[in-house]
N, C-alpha and C. Protein backbone atom coordinates (compact mmCIF):
# COMPACT_ATOMS: atom_id res chain seq x y z
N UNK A 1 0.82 -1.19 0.00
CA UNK A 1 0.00 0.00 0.00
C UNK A 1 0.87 1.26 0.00
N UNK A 2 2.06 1.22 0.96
CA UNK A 2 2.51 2.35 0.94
C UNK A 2 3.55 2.64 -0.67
N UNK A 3 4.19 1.64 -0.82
CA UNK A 3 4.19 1.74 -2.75
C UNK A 3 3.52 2.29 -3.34
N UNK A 4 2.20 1.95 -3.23
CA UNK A 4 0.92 2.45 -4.19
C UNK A 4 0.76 4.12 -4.02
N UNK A 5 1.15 4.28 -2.74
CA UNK A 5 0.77 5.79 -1.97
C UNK A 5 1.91 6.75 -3.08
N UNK A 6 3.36 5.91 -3.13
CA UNK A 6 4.33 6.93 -3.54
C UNK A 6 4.34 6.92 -4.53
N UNK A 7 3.83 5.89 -5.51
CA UNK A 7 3.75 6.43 -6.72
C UNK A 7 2.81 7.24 -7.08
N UNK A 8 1.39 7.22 -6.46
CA UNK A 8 1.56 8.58 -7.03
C UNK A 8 1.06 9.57 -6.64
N UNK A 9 2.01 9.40 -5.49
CA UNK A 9 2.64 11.05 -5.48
C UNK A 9 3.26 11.48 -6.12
N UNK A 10 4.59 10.56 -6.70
CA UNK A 10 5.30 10.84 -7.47
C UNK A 10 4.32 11.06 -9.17
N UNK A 11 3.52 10.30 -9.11
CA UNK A 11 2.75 10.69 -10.76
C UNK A 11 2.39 11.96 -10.36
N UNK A 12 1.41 12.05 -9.59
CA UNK A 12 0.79 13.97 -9.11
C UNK A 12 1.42 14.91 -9.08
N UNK A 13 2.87 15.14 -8.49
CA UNK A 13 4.20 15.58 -8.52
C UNK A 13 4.82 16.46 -9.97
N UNK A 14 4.96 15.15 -10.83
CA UNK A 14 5.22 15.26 -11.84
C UNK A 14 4.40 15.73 -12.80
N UNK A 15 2.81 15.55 -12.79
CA UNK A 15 2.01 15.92 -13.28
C UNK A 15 2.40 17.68 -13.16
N UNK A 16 1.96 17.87 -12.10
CA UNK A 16 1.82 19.40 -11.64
C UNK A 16 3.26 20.12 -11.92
N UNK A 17 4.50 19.33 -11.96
CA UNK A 17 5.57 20.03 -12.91
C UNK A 17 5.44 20.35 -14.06
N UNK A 18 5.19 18.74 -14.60
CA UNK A 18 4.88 19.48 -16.18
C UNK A 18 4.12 20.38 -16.90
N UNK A 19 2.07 20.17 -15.95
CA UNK A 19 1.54 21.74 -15.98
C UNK A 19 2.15 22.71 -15.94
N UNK A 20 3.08 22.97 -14.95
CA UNK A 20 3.78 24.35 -14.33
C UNK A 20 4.53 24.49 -15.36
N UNK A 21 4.94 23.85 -16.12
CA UNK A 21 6.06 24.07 -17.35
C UNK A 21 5.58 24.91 -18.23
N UNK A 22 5.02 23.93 -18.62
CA UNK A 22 4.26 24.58 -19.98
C UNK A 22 3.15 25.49 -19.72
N UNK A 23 2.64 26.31 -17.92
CA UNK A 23 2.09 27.41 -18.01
C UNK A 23 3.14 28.54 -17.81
N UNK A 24 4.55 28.14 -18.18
CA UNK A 24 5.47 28.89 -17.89
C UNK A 24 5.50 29.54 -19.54
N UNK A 25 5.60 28.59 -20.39
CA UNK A 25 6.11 29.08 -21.46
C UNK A 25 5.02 29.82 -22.37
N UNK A 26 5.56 30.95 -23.10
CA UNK A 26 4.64 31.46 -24.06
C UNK A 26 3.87 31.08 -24.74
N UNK A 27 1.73 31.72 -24.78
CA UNK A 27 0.94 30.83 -25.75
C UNK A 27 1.62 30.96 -27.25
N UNK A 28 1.98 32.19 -27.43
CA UNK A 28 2.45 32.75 -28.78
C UNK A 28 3.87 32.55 -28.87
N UNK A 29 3.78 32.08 -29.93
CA UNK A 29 5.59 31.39 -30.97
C UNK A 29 5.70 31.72 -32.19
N UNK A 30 6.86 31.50 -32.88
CA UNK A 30 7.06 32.15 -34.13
C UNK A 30 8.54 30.97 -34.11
N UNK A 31 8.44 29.73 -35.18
CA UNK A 31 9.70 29.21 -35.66
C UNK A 31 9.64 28.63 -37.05
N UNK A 32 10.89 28.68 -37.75
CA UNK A 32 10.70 28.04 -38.89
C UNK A 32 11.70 27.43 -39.53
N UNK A 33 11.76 27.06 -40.58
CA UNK A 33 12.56 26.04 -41.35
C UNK A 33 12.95 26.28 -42.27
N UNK A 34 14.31 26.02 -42.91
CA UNK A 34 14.41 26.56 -44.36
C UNK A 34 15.32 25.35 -45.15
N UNK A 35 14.93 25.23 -46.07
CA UNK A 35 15.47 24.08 -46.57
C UNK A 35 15.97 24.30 -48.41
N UNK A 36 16.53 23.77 -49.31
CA UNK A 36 16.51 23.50 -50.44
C UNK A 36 16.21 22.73 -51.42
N UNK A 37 15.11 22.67 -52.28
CA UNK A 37 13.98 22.01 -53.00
C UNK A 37 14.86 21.85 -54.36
N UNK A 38 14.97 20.96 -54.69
CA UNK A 38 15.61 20.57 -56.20
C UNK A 38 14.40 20.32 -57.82
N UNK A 39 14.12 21.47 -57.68
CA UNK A 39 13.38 22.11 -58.55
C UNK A 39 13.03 23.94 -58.55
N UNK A 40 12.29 24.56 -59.71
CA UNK A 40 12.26 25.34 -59.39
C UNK A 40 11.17 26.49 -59.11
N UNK A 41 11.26 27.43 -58.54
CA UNK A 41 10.25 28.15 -57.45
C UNK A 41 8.92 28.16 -58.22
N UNK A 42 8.75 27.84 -59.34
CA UNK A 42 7.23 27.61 -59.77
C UNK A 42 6.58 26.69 -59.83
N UNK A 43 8.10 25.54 -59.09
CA UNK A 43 7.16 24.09 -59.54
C UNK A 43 7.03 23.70 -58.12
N UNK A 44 7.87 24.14 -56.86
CA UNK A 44 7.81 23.61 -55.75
C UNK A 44 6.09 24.60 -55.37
N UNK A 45 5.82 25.69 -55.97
CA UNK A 45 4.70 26.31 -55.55
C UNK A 45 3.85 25.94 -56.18
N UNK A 46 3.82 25.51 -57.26
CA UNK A 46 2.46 24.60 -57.57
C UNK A 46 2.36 23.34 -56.83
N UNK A 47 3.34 23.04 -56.60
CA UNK A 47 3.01 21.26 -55.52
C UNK A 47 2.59 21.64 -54.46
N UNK A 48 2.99 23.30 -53.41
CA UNK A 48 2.45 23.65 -52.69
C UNK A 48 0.67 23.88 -52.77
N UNK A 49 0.58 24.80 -53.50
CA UNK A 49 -0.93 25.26 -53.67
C UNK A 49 -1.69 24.07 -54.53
N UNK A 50 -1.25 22.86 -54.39
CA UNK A 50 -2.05 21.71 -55.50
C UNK A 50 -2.95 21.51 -54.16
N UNK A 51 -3.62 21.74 -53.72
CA UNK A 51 -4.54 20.98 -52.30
C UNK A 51 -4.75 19.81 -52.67
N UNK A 52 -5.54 19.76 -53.92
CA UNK A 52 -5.95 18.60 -53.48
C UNK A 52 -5.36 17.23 -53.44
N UNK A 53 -4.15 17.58 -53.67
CA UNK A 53 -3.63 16.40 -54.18
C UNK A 53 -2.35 16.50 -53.03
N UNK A 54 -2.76 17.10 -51.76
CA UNK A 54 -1.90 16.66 -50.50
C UNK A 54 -1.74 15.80 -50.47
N UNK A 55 -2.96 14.70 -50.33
CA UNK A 55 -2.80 13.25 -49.66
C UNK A 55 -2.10 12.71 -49.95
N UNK A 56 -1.48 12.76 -51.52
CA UNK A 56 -0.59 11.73 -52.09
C UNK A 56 0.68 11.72 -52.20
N UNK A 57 0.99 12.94 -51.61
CA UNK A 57 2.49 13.30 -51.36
C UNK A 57 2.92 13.37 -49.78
N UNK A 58 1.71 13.32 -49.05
CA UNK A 58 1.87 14.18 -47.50
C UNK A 58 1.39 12.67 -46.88
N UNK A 59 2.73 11.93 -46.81
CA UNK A 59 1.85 10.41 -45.57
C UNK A 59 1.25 10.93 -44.91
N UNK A 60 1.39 11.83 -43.95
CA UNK A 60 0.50 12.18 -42.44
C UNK A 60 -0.86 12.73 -42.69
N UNK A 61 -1.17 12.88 -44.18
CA UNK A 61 -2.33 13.27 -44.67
C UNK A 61 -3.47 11.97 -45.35
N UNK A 62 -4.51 11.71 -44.64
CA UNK A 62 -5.48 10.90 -44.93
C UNK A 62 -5.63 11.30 -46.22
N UNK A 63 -6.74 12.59 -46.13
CA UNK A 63 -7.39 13.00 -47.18
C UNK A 63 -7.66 14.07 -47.17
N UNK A 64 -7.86 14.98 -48.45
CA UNK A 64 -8.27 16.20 -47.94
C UNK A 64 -9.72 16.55 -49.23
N UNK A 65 -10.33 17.40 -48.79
CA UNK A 65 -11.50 17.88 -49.16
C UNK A 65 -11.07 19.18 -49.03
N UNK A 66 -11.44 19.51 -50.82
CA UNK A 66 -11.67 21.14 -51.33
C UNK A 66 -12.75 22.12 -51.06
N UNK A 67 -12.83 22.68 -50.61
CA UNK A 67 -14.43 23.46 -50.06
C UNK A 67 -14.20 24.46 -50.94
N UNK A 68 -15.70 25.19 -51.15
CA UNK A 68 -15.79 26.32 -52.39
C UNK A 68 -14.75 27.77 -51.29
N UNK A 69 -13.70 27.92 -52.70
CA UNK A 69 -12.92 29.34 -52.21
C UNK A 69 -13.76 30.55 -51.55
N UNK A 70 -13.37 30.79 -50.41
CA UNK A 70 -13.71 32.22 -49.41
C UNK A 70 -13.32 33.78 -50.19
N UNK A 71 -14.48 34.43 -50.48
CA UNK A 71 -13.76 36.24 -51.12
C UNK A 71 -12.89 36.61 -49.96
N UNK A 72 -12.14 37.02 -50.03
CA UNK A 72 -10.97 37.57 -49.36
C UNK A 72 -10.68 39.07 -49.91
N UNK A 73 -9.29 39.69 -49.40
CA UNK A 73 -9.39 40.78 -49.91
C UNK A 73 -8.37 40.71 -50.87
N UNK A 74 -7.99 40.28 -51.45
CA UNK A 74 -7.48 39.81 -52.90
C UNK A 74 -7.99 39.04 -53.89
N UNK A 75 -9.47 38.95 -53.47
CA UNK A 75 -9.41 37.41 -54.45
C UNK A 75 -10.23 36.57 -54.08
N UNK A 76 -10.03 35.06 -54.48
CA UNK A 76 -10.85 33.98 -54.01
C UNK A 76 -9.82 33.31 -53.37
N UNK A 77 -10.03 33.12 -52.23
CA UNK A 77 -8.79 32.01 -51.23
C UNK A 77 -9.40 30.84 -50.82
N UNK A 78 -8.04 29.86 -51.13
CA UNK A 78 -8.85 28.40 -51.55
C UNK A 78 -9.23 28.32 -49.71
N UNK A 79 -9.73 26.75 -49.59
CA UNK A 79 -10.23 26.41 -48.33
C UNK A 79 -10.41 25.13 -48.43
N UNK A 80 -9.90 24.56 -47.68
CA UNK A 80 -9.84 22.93 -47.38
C UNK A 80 -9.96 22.42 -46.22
N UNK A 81 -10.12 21.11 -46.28
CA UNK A 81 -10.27 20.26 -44.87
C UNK A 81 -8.87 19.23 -45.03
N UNK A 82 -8.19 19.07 -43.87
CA UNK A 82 -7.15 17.34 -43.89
C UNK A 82 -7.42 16.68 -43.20
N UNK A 83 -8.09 15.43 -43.81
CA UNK A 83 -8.01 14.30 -42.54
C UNK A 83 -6.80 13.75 -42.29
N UNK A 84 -6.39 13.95 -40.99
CA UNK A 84 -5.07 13.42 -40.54
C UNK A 84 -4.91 12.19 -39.76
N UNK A 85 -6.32 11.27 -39.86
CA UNK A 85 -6.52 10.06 -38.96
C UNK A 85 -7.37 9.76 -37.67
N UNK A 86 -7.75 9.16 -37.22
CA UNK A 86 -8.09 9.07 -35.94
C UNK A 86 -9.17 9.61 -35.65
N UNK A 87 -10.21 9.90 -36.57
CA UNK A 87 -11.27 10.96 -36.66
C UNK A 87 -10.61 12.61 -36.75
N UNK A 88 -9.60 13.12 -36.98
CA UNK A 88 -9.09 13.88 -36.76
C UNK A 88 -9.20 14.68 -37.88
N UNK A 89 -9.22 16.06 -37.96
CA UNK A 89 -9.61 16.97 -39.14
C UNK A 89 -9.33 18.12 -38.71
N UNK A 90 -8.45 19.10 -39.58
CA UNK A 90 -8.08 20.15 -39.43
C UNK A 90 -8.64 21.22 -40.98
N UNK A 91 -9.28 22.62 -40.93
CA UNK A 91 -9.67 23.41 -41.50
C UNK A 91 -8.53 24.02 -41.85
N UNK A 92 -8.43 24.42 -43.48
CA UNK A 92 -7.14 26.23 -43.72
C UNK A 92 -8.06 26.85 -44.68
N UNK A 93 -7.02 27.93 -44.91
CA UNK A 93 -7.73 29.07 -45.71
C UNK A 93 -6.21 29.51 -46.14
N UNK A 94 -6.40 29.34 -47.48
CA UNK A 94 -4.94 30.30 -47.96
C UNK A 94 -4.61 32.39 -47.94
N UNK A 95 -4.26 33.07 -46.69
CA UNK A 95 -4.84 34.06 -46.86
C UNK A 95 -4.16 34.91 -47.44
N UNK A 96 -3.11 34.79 -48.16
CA UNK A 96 -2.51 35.33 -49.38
C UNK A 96 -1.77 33.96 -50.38
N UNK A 97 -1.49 34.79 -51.20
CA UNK A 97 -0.85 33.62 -52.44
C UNK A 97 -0.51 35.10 -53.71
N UNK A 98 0.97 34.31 -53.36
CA UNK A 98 1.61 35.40 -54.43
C UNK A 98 2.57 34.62 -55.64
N UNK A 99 2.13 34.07 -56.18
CA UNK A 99 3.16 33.09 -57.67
C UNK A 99 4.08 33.76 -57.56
N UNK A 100 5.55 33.02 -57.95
CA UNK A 100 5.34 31.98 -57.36
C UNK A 100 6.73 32.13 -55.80
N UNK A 101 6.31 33.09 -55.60
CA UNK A 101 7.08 33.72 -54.18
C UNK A 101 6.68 33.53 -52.57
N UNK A 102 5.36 33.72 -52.33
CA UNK A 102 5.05 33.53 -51.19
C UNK A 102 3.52 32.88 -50.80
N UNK A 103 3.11 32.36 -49.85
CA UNK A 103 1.69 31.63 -49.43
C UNK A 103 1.40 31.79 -48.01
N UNK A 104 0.77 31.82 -47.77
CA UNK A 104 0.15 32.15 -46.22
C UNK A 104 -0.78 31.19 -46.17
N UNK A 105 -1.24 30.21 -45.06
CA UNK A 105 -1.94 29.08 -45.11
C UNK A 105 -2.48 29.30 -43.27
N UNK A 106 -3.67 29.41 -43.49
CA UNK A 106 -4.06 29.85 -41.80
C UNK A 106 -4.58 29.07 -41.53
N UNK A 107 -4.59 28.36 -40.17
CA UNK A 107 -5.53 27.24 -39.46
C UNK A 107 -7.00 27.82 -39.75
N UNK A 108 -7.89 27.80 -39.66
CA UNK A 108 -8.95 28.25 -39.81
C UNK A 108 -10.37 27.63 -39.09
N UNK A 109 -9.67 27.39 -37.81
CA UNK A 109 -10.84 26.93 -36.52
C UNK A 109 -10.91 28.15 -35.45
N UNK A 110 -11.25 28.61 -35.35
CA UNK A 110 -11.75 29.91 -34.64
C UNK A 110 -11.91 29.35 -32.90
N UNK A 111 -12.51 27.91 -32.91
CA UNK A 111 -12.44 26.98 -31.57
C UNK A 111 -11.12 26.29 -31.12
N UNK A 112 -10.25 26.30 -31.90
CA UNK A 112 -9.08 25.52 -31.63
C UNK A 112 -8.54 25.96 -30.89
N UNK A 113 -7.80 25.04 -30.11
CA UNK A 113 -6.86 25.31 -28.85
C UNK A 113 -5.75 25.79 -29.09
N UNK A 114 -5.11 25.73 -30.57
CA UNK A 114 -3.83 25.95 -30.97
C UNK A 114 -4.67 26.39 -32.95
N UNK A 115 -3.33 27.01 -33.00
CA UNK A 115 -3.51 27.43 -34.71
C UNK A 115 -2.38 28.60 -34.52
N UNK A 116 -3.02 29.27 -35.93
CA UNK A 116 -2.09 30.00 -36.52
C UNK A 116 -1.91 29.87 -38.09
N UNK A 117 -0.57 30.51 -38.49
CA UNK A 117 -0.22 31.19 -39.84
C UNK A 117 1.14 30.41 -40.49
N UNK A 118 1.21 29.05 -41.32
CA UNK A 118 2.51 29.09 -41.96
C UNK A 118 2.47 30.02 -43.06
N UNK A 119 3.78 30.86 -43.42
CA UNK A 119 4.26 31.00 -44.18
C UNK A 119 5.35 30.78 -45.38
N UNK A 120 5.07 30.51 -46.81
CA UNK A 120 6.07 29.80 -47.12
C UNK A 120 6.57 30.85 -48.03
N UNK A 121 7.65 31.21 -47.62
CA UNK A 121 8.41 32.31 -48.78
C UNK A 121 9.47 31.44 -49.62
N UNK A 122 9.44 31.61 -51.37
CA UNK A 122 10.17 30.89 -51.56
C UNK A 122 11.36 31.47 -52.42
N UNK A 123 12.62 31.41 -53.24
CA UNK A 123 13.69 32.21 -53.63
C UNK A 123 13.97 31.10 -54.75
N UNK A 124 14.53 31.83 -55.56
CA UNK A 124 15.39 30.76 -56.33
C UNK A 124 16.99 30.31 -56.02
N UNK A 125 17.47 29.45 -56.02
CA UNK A 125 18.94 29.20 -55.92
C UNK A 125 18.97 28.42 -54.25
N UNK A 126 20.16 28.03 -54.08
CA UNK A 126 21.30 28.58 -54.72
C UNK A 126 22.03 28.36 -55.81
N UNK A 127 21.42 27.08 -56.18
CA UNK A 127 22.00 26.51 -58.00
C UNK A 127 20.91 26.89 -58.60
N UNK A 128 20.75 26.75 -60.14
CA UNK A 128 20.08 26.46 -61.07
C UNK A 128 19.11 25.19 -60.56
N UNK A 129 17.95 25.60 -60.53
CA UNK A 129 16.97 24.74 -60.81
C UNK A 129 16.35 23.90 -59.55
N UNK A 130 16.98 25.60 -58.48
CA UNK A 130 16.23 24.91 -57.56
C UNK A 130 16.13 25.92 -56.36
N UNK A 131 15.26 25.69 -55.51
CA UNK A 131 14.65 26.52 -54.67
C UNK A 131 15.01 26.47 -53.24
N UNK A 132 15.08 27.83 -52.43
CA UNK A 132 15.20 27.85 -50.92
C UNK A 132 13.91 28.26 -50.61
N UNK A 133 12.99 27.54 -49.85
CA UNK A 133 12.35 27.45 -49.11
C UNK A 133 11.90 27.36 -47.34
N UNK A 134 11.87 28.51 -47.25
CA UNK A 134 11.56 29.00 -45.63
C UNK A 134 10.33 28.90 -45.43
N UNK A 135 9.98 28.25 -44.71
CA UNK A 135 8.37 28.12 -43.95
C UNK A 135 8.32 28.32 -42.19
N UNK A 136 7.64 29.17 -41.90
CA UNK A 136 7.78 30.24 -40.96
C UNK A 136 6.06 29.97 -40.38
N UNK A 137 6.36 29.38 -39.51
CA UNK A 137 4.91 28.96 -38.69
C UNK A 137 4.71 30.46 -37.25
N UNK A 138 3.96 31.18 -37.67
CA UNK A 138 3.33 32.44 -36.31
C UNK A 138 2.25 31.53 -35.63
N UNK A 139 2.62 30.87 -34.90
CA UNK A 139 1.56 30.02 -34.17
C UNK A 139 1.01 30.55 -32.67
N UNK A 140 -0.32 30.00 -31.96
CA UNK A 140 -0.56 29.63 -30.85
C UNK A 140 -0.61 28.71 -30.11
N UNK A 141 -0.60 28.93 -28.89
CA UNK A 141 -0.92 27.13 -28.15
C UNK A 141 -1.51 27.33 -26.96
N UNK A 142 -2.89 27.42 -26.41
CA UNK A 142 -3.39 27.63 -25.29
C UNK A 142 -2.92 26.97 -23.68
N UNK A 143 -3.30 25.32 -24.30
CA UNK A 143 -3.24 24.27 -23.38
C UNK A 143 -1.57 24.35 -23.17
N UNK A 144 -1.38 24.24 -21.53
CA UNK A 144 -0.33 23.95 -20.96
C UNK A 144 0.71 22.90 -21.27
N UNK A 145 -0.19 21.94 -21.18
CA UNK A 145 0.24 20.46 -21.58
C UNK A 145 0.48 20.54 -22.89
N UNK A 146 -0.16 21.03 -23.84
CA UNK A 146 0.15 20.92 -25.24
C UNK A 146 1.76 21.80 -25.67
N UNK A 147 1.07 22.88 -24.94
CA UNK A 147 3.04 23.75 -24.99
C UNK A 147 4.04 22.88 -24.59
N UNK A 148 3.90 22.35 -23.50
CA UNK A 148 4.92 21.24 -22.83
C UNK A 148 5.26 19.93 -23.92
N UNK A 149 4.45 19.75 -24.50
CA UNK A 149 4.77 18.86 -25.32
C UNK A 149 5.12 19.66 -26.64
N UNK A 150 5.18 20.62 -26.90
CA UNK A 150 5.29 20.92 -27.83
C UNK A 150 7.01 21.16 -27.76
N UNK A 151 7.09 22.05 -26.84
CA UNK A 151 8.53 22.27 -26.80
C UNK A 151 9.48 21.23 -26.09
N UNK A 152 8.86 20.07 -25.20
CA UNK A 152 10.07 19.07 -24.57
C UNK A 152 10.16 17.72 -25.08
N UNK A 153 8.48 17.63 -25.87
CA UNK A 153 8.46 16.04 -26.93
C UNK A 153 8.66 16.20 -27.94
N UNK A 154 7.65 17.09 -28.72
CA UNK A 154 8.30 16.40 -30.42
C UNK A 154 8.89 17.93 -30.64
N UNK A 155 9.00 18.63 -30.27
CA UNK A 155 9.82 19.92 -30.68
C UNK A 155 9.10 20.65 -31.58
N UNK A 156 9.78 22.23 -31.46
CA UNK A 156 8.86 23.22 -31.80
C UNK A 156 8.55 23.05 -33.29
N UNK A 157 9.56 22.44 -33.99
CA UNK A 157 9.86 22.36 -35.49
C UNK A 157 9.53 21.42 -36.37
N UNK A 158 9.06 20.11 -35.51
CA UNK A 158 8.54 19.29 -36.25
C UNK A 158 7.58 18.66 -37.08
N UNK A 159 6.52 20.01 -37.28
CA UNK A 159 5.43 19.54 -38.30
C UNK A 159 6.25 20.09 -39.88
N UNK A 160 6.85 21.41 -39.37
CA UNK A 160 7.64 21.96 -40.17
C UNK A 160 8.66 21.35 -41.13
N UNK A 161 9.45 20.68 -40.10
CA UNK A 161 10.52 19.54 -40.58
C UNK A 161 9.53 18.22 -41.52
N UNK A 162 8.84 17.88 -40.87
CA UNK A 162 8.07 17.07 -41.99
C UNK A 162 7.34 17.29 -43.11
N UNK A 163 7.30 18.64 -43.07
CA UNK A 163 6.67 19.00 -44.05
C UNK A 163 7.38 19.15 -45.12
N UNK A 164 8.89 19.50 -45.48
CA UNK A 164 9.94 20.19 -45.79
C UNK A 164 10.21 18.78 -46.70
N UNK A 165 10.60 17.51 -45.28
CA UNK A 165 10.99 16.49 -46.24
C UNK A 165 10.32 15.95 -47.06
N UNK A 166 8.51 15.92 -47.06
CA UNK A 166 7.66 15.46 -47.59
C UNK A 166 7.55 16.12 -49.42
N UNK A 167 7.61 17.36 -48.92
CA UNK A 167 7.98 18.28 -50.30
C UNK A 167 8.71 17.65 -50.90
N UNK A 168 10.25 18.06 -50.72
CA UNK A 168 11.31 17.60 -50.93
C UNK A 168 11.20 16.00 -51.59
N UNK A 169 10.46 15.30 -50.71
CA UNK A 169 10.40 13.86 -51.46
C UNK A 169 9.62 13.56 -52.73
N UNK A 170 8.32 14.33 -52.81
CA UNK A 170 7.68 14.41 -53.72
C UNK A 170 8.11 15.43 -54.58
N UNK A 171 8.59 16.69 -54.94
CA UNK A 171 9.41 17.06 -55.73
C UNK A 171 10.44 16.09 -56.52
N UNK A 172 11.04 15.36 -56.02
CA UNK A 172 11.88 14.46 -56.04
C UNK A 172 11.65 13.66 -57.36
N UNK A 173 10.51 13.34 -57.20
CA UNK A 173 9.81 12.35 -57.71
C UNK A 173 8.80 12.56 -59.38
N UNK A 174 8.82 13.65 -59.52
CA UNK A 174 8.49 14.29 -60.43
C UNK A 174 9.07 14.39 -61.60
């Protein structure tokens, strides 16, 4: 019994550290990634802005569904759904798009606990025929626990980082 007692204390303990952590750290972040795409800046931005055809380049992407484009103040900005598994589904809205230089891609749940703004600015070079690509996530994160995991488990950079290689692989492949 008295085993049973200390563990958990020790779980409760630890619990209430790791809360305390991650109500330590900032809801609001800003990190990003920059990588080099072996192709060039009109073709890595059309594989970008292809929605619908995430799924087949993006493993971590089930499926995605095109919804009719939102008027914006430029334009018509596309709008999609990703199923990412597990019943799981995330909303965007592209809220700029500039050929073939820059994209803005906004979470677009107004209820979400976390969201925000990638940005993907893209350059040509540094060789011929191929692209630097910076993607620059202005994010939030409400939940404690979710910050905590964000910054001590899978790290601040890693949807980013997968996203980069996923490109990169499917570019590749083309």
């Amino acid at each position: 019994m008295n085993l049973f007692i200390a563990i958990l204390v020790v779980l409760l303990l630890a619990g209430v550290l790791i809360y305390a952590d991650g109500a330590s750290l900032p809801v609001n972040h800003t990190v990003s990634v920059t990588g080099v795409v072996a192709a060039s800046p009109e073709q890595v931005f059309n594989r970008i802005t292809d929605i619908a055809n995430g799924a087949q380049w993006r493993p971590g992407v089930k499926s995605v569904t095109v919804l009719a484009p939102i008027d914006g103040p430029s334009g018509k900005q596309d709008h999609w759904v990703e199923s990412i598994g597990h019943g799981q589904s995330m909303t965007f809205l592209a809220v700029r798009s500039e050929a073939p230089t820059r994209r803005d891609v906004q979470l677009n749940d107004p209820n979400a606990s976390y969201g925000g703004t990638w940005s993907y600015e893209l350059s040509p070079g540094p060789s011929p025929a191929t692209t630097t690509l910076r993607i620059t996530e202005n994010g939030f994160i409400h939940p404690p626990l979710y910050r905590f995991m964000m910054a001590h488990v899978f790290g601040p950079t890693r949807n980013l980082e997968q996203y980069m290689a996923d490109l990169k692989a499917a570019v590749g492949k083309q």
